[in-house]
C-alpha atoms as a PDB file:
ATOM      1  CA  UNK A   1      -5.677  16.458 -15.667  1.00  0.00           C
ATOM      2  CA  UNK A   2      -7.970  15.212 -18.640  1.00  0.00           C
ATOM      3  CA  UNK A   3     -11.653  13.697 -17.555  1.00  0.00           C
ATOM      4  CA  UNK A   4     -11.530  10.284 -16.212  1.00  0.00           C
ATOM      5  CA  UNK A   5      -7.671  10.581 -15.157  1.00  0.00           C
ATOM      6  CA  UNK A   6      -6.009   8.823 -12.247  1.00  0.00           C
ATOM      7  CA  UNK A   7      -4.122  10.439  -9.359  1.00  0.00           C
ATOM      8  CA  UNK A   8      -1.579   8.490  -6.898  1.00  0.00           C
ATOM      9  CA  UNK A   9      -1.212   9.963  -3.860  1.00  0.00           C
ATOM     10  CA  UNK A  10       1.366   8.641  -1.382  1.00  0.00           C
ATOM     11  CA  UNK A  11       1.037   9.649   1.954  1.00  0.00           C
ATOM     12  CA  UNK A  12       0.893   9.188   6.267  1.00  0.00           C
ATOM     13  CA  UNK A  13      -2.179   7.151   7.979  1.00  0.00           C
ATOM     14  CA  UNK A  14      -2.795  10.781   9.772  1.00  0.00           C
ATOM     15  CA  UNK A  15      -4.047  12.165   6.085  1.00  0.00           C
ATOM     16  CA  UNK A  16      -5.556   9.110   4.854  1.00  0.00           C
ATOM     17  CA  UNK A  17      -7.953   8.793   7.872  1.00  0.00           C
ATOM     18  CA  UNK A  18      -8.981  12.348   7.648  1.00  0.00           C
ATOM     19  CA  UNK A  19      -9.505  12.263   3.783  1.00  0.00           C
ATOM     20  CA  UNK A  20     -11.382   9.005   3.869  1.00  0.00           C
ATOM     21  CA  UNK A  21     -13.613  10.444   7.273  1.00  0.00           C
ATOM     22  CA  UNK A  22     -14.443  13.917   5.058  1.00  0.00           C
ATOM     23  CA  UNK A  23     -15.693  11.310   2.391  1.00  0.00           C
ATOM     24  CA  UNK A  24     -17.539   9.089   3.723  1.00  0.00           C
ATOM     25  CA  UNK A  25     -19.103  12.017   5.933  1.00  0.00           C
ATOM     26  CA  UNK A  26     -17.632  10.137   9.117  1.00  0.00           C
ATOM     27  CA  UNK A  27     -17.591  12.062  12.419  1.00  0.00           C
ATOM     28  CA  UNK A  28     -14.157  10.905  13.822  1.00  0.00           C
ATOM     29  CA  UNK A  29     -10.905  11.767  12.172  1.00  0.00           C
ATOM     30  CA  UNK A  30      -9.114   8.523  13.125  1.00  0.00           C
ATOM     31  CA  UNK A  31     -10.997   5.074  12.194  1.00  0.00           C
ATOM     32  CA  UNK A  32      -8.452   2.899  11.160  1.00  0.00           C
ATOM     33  CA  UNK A  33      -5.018   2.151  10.909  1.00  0.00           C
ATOM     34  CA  UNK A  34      -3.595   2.005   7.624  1.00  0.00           C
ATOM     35  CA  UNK A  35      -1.517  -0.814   7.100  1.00  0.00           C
ATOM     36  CA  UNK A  36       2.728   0.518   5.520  1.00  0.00           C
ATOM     37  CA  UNK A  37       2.130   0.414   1.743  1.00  0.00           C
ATOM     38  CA  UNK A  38      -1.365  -0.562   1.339  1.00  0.00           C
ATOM     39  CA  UNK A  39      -3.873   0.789  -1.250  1.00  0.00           C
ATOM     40  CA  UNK A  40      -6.604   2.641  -0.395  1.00  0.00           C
ATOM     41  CA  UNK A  41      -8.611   3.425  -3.432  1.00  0.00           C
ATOM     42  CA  UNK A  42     -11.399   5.730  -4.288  1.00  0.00           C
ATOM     43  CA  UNK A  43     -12.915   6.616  -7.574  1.00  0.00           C
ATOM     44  CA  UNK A  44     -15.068   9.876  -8.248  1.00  0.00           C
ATOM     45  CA  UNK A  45     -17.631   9.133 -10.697  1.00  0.00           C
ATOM     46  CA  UNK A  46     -20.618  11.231 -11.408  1.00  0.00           C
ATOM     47  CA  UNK A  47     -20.181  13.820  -8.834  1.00  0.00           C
ATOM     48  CA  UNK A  48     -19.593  10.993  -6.468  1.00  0.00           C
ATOM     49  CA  UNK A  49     -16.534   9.178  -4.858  1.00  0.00           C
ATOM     50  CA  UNK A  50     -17.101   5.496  -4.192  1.00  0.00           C
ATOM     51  CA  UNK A  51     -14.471   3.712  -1.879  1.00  0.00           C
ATOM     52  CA  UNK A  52     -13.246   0.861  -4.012  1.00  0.00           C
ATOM     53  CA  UNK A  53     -10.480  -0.621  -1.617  1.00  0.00           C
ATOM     54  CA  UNK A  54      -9.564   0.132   2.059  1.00  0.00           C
ATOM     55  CA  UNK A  55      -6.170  -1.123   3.802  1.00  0.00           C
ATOM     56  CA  UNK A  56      -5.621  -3.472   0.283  1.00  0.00           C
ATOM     57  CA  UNK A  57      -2.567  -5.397   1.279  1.00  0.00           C
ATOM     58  CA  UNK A  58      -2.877  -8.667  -1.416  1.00  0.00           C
ATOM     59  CA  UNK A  59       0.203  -7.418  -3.384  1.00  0.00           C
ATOM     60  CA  UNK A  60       2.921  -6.862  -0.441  1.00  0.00           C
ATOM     61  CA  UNK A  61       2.313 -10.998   0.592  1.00  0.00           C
ATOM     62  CA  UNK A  62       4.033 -11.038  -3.408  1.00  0.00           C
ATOM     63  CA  UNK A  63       6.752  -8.683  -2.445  1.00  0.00           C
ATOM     64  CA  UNK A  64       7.599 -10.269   0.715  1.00  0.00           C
ATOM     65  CA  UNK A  65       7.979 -13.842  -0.615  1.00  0.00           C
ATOM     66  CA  UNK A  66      10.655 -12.223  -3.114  1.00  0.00           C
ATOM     67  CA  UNK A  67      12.086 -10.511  -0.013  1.00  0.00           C
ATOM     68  CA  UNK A  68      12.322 -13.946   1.643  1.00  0.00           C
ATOM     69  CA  UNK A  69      13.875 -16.478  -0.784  1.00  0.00           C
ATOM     70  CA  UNK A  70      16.277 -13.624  -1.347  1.00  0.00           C
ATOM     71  CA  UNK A  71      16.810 -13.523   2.549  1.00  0.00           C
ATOM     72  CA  UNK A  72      17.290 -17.753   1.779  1.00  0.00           C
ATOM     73  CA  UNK A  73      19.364 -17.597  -0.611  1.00  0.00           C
ATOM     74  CA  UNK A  74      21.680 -15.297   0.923  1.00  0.00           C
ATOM     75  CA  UNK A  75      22.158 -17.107   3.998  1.00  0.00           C
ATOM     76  CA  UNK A  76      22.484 -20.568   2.038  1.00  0.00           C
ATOM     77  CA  UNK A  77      25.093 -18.614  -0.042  1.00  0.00           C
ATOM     78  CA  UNK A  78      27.085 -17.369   3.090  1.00  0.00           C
ATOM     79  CA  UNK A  79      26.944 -20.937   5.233  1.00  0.00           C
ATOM     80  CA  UNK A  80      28.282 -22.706   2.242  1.00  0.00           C
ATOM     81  CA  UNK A  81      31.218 -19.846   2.331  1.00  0.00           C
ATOM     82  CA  UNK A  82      30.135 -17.917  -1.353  1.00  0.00           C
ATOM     83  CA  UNK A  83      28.706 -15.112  -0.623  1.00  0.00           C
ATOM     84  CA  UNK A  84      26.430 -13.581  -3.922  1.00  0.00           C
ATOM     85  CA  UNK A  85      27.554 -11.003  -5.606  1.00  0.00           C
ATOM     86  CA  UNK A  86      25.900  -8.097  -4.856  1.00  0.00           C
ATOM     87  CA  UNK A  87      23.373  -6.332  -7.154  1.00  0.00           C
END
């Protein structure tokens, strides 16, 4: 990976908490509970990793009023007897 690249990792709350508790030099293993498909981001900067965003959540309240109107639609579709098509 060149110098100043970015990695994703996806993973479990189990890993997360440990990674995050090595970093910040935290004695327990377990200090939070991630929230399903948040961001936690860190950057590593001049020999030093910075925690710029812990259990970041802003975007899924986006994804779930898509989810919703979809879920509105639907059931508007189906009570007045034409289903949409499916996609």
């Amino acid at each position: 990976m060149p110098i100043g690249g970015r990695v994703t990792v996806l993973t479990h709350a189990a890993p997360i908490n440990v990674y995050l508790s090595m970093m910040l030099g935290l004695s327990a293993d377990m200090f939070f509970l991630p929230i399903p498909a948040a961001l936690n981001i860190v950057q590593f900067s001049a020999g030093r990793y910075t925690l710029q965003a812990l259990n970041e959540s802003g975007h899924l309240a986006t994804a779930l009023a898509g989810l919703e109107l979809q879920l509105e639609l639907s059931q508007a579709s189906v009570r007045n007897g034409s289903p949409l098509p499916v996609q």
